[in-house]
N, C-alpha and C. Protein backbone atom coordinates (compact mmCIF):
# COMPACT_ATOMS: atom_id res chain seq x y z
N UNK A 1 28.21 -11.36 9.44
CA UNK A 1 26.80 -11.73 9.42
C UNK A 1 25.96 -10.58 8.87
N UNK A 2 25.54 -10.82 8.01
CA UNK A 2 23.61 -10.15 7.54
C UNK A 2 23.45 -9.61 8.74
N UNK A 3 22.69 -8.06 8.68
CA UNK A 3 21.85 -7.28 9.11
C UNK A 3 20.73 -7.98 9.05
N UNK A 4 19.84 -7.95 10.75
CA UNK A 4 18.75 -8.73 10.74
C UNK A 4 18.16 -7.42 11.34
N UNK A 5 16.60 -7.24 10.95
CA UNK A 5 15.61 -6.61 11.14
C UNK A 5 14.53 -7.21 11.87
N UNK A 6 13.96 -6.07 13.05
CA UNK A 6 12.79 -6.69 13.21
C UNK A 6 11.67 -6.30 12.52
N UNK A 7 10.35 -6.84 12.84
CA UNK A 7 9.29 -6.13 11.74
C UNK A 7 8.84 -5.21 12.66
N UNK A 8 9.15 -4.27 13.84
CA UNK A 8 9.29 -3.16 14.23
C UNK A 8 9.93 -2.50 13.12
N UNK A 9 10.74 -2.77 13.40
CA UNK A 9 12.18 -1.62 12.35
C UNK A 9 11.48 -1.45 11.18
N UNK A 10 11.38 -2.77 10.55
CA UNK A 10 11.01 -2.64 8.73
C UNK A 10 9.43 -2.01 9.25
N UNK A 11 8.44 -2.22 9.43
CA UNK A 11 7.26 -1.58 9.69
C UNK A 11 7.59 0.23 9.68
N UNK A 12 8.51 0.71 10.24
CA UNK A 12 8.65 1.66 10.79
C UNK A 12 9.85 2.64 9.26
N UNK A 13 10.44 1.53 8.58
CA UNK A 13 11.40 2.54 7.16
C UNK A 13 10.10 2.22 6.38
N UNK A 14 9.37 1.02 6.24
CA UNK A 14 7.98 1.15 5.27
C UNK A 14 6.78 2.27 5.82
N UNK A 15 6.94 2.57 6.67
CA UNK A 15 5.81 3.42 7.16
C UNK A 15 4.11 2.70 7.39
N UNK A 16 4.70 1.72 7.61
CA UNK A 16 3.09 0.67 7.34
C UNK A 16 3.19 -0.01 8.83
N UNK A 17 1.83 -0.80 8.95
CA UNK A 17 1.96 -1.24 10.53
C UNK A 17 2.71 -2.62 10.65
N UNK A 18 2.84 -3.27 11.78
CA UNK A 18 3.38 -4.45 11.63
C UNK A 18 2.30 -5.27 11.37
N UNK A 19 1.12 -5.12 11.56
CA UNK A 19 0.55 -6.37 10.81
C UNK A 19 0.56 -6.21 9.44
N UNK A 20 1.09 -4.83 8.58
CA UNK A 20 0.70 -5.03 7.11
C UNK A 20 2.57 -5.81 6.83
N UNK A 21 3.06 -5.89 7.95
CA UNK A 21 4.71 -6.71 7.46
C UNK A 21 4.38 -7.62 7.49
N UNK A 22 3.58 -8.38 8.49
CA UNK A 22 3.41 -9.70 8.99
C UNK A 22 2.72 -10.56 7.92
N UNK A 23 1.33 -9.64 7.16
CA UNK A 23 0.87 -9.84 5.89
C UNK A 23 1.74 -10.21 5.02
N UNK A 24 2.88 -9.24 4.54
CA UNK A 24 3.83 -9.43 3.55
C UNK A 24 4.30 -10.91 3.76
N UNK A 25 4.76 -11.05 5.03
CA UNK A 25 6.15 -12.26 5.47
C UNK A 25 4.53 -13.09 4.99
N UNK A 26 3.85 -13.44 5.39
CA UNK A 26 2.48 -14.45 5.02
C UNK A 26 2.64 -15.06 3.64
N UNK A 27 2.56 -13.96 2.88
CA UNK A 27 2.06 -14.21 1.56
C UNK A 27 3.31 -14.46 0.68
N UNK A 28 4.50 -14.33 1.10
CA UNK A 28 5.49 -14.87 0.63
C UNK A 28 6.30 -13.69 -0.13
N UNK A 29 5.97 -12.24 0.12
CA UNK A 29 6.09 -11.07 -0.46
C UNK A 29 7.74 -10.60 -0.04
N UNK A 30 7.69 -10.98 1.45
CA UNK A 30 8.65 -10.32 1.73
C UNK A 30 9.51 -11.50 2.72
N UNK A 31 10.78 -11.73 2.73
CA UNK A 31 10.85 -12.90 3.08
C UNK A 31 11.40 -12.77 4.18
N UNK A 32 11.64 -13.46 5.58
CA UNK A 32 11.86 -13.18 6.86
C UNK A 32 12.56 -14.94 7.13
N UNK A 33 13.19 -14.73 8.59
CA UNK A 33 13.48 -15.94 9.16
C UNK A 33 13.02 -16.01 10.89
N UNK A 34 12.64 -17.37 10.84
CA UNK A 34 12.39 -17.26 12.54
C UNK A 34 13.70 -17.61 13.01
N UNK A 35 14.16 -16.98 14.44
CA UNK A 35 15.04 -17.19 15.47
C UNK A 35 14.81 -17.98 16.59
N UNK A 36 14.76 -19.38 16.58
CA UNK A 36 14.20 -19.98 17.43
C UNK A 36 12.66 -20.88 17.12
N UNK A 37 12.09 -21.90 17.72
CA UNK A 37 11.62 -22.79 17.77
C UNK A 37 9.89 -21.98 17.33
N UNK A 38 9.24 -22.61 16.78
CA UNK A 38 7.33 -21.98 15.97
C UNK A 38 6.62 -22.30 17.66
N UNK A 39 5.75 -21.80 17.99
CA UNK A 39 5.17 -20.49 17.39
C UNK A 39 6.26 -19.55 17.85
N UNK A 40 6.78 -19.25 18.88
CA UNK A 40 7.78 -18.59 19.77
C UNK A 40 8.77 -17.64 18.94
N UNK A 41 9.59 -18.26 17.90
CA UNK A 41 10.49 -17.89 17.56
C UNK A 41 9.94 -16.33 16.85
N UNK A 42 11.03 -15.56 16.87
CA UNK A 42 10.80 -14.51 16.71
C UNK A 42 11.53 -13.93 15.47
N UNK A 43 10.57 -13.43 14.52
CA UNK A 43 10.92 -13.09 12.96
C UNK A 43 11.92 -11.98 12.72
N UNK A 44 12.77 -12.47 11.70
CA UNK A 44 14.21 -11.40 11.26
C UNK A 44 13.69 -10.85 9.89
N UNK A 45 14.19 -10.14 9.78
CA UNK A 45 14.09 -9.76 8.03
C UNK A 45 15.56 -9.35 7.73
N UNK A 46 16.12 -10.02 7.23
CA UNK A 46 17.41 -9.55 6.53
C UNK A 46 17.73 -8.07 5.44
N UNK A 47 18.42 -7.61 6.12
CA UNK A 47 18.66 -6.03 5.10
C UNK A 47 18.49 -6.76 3.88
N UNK A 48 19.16 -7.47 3.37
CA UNK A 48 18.84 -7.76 2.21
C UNK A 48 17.73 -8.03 1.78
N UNK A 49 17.28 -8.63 1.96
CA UNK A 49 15.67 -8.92 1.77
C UNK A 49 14.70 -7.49 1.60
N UNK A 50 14.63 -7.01 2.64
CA UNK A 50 14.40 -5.85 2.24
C UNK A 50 14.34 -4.97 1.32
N UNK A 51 16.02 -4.95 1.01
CA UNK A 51 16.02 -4.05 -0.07
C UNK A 51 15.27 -4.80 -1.57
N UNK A 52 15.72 -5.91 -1.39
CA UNK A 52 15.23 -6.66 -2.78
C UNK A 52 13.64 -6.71 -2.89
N UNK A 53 13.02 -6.51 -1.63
CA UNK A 53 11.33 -6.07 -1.47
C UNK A 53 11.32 -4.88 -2.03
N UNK A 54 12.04 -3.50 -1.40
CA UNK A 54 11.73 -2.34 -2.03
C UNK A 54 12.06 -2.39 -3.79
N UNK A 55 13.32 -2.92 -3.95
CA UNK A 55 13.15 -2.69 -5.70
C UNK A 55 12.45 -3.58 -6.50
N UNK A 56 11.61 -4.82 -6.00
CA UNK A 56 10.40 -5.53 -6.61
C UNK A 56 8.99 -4.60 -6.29
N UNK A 57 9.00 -3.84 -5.19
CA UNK A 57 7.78 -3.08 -5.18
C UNK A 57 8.04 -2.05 -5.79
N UNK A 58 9.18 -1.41 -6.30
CA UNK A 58 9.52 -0.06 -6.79
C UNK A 58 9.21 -0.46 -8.67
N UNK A 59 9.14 -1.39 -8.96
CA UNK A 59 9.43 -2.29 -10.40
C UNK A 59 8.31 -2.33 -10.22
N UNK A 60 7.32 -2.65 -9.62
CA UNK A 60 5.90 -3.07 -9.76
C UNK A 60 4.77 -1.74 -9.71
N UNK A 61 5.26 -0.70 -8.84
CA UNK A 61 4.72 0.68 -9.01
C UNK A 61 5.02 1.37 -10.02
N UNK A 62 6.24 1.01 -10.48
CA UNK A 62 6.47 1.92 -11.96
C UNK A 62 5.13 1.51 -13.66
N UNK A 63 5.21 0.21 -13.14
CA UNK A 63 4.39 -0.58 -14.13
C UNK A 63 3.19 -0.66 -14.57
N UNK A 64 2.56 -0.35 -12.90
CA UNK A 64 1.13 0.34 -12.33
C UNK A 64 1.10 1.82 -12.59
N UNK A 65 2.36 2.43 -12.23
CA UNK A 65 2.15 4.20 -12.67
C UNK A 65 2.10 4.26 -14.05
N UNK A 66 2.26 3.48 -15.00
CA UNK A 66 2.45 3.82 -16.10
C UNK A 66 1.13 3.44 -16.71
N UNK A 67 0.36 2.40 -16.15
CA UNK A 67 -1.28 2.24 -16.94
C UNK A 67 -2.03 2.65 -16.65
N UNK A 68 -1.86 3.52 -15.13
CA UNK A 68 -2.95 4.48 -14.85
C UNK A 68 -2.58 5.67 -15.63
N UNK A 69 -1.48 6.41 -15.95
CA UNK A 69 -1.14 7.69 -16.88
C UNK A 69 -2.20 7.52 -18.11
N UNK A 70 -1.62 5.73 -18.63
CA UNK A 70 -2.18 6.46 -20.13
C UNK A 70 -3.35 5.78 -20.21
N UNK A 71 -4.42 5.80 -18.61
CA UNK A 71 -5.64 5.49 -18.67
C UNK A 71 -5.91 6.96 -18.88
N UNK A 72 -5.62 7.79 -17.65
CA UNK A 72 -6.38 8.83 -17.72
C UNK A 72 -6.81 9.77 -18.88
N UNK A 73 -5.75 9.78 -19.85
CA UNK A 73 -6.31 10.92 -21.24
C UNK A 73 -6.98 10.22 -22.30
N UNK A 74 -7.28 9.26 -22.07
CA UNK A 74 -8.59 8.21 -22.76
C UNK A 74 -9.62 8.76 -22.77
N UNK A 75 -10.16 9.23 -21.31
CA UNK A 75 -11.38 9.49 -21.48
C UNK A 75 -12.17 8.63 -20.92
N UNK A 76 -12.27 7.42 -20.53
CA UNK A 76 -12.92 6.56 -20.43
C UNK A 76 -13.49 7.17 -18.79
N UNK A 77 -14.61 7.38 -19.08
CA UNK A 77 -15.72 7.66 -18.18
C UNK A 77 -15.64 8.73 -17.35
N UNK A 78 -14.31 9.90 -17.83
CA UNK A 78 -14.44 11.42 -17.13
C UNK A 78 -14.80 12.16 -18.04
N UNK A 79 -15.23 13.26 -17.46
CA UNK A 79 -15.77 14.31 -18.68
C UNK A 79 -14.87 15.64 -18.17
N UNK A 80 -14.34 15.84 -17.33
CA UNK A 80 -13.65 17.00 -16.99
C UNK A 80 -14.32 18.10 -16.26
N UNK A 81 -16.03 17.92 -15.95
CA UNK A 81 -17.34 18.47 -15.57
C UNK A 81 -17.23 18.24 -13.79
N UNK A 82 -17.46 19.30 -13.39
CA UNK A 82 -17.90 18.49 -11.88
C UNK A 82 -19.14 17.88 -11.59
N UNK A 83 -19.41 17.01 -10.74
CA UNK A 83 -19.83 16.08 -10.65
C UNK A 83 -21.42 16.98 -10.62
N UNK A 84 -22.29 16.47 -10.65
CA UNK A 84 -24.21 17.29 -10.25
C UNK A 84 -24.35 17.42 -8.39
N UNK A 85 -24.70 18.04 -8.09
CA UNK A 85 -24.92 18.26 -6.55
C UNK A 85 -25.93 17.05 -6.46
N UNK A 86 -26.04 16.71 -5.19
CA UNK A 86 -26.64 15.65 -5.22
C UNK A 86 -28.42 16.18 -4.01
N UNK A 87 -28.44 17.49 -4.32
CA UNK A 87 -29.44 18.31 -3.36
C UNK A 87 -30.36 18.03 -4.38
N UNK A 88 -31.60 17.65 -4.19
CA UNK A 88 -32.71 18.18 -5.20
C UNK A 88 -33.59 19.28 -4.48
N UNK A 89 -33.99 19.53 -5.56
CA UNK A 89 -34.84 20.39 -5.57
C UNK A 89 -35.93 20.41 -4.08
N UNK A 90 -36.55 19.79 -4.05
CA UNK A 90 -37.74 19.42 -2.74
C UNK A 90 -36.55 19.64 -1.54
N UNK A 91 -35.33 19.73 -1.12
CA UNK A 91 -34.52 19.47 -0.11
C UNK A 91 -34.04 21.29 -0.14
N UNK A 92 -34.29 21.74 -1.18
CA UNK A 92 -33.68 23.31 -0.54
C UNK A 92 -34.87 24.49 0.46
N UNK A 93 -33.89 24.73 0.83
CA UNK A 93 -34.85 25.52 2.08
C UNK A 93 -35.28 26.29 1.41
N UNK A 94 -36.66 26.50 2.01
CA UNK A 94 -37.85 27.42 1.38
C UNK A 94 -37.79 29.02 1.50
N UNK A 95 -38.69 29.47 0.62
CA UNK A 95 -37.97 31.40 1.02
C UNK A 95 -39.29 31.79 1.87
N UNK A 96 -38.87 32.16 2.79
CA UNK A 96 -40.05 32.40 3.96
C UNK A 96 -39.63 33.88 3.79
N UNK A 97 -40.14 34.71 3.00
CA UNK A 97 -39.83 36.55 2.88
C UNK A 97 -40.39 36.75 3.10
């Protein structure tokens, strides 16, 4: 038999909470089985499953790392400048000498 997970466990190798697993199993991201009768039954995640989550999210971050790279030397809306203080003038303390 398949390695069954709870979404303790997987929450805990993802480093995320169990409601962001519970999200996943929701949206059809990550796929799970109930053990027993709705609402009651209590959710598995198969090692497998899992892993096939991590290398669809690992495939999908590579894809994303790669259009933010060759956003950044575009240019598009940095100047390389730090930003203006946002103090004006009327807000600096006065010279009482």
């Amino acid at each position: 038999m398949n390695d069954l997970l709870t979404v303790t466990e997987v929450a805990r190798t993802l480093r995320l909470s169990k409601l962001a697993i519970y999200r996943r199993i929701a949206d059809g991201s990550l796929g799970a089985i109930r053990l027993g009768p709705p609402p009651a039954g209590r959710l598995r995640i198969p090692a497998a499953e899992l892993e096939r989550f991590l290398e669809a999210s690992s495939h999908e971050h590579a894809k994303s790392g790669a259009a933010a790279v060759s956003s950044v030397g575009s240019g598009a809306g940095t100047t390389g400048a730090p930003a203006p203080s946002r103090r004006s003038a009327s807000a600096a303390p006065a010279d009482r000498g």
